[in-house]
Protein backbone atom coordinates (compact mmCIF):
# COMPACT_ATOMS: atom_id res chain seq x y z
CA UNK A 1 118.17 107.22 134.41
CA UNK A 2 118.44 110.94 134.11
CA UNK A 3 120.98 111.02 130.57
CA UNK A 4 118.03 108.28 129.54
CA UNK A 5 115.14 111.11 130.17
CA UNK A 6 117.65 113.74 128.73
CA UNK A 7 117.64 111.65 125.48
CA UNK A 8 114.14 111.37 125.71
CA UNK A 9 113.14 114.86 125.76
CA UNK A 10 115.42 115.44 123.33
CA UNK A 11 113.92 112.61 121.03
CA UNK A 12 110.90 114.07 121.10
CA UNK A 13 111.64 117.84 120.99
CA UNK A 14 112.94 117.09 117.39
CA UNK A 15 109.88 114.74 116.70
CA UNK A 16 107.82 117.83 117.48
CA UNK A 17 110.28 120.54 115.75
CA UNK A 18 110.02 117.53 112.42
CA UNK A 19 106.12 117.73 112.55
CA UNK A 20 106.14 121.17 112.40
CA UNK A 21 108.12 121.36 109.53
CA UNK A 22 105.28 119.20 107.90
CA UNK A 23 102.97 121.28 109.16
CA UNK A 24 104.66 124.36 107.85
CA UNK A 25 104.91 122.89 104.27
CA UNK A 26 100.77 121.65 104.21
CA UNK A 27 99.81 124.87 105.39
CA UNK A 28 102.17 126.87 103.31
CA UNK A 29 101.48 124.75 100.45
CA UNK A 30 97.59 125.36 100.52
CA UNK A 31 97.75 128.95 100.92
CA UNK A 32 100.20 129.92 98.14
CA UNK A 33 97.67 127.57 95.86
CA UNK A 34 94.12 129.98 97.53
CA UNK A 35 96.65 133.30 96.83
CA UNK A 36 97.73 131.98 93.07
CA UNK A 37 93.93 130.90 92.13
CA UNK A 38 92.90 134.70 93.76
CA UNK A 39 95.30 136.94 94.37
CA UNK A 40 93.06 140.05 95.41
CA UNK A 41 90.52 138.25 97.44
CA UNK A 42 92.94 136.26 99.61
CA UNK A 43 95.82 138.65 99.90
CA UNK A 44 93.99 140.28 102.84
CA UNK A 45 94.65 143.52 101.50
CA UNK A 46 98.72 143.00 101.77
CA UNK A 47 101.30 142.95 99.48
CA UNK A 48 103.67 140.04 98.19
CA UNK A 49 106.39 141.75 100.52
CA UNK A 50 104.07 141.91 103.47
CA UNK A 51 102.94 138.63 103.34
CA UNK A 52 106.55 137.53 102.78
CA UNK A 53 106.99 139.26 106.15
CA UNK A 54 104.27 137.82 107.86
CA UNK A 55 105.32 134.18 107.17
CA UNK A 56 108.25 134.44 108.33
CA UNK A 57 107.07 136.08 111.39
CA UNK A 58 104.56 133.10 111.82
CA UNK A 59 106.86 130.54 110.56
CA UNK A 60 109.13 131.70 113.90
CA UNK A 61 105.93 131.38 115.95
CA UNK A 62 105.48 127.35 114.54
CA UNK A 63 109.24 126.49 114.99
CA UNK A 64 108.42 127.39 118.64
CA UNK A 65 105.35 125.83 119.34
CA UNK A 66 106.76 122.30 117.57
CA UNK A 67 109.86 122.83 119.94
CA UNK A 68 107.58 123.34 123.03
CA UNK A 69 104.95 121.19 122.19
CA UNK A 70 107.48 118.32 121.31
CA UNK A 71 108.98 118.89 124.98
CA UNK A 72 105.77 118.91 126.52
CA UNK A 73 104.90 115.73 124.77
CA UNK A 74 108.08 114.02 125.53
CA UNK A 75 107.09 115.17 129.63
CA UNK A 76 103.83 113.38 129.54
CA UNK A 77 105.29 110.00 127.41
CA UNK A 78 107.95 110.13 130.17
CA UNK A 79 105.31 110.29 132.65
CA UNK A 80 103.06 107.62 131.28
CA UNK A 81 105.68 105.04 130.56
CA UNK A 82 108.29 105.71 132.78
CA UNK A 83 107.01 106.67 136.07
CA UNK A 84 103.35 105.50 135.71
CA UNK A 85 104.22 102.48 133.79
CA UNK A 86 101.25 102.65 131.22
CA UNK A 87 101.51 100.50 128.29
CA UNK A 88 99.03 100.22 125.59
CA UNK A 89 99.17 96.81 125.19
CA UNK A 90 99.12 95.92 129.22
CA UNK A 91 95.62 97.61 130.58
CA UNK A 92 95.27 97.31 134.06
């Protein structure tokens, strides 16, 4: 049971680290479109090298918070369907 839960958390700490990537890309997407329509009003008062900076600062922040969150997610799944034995389509 334990190299199942192992592969579990595993699953979903790269579903979590995949759905940040799509995060990543949305968000990314619609704020190079807001800083292309208006450069001087949504730059923030940074450069193209600052901001360049800053998202890869923040894009480190989301890889980590996918990873964790994926993990954390994969803990409660565990929970509910492994040691609980909730299923969606079985109400008590």
């Amino acid at each position: 049971m334990q190299i199942k839960r192992t592969v579990y958390l595993f699953a979903a700490t790269i579903l979590g680290f995949l759905l940040q990537l799509i995060a990543h890309a949305l968000i990314e997407m619609w704020y190079i479109n807001l800083l292309l329509a208006d450069f001087d009003r949504w730059n923030f008062g940074f450069s193209w090298d600052q901001l360049w900076q800053i998202h890869h600062a923040l894009s480190i922040v989301l890889v980590f918070i996918g990873i964790a969150g994926g993990y954390m997610l994969g803990v409660v799944w565990w929970k509910i369907i492994y040691i609980e034995k909730r299923y969606w389509w079985r109400r008590r």
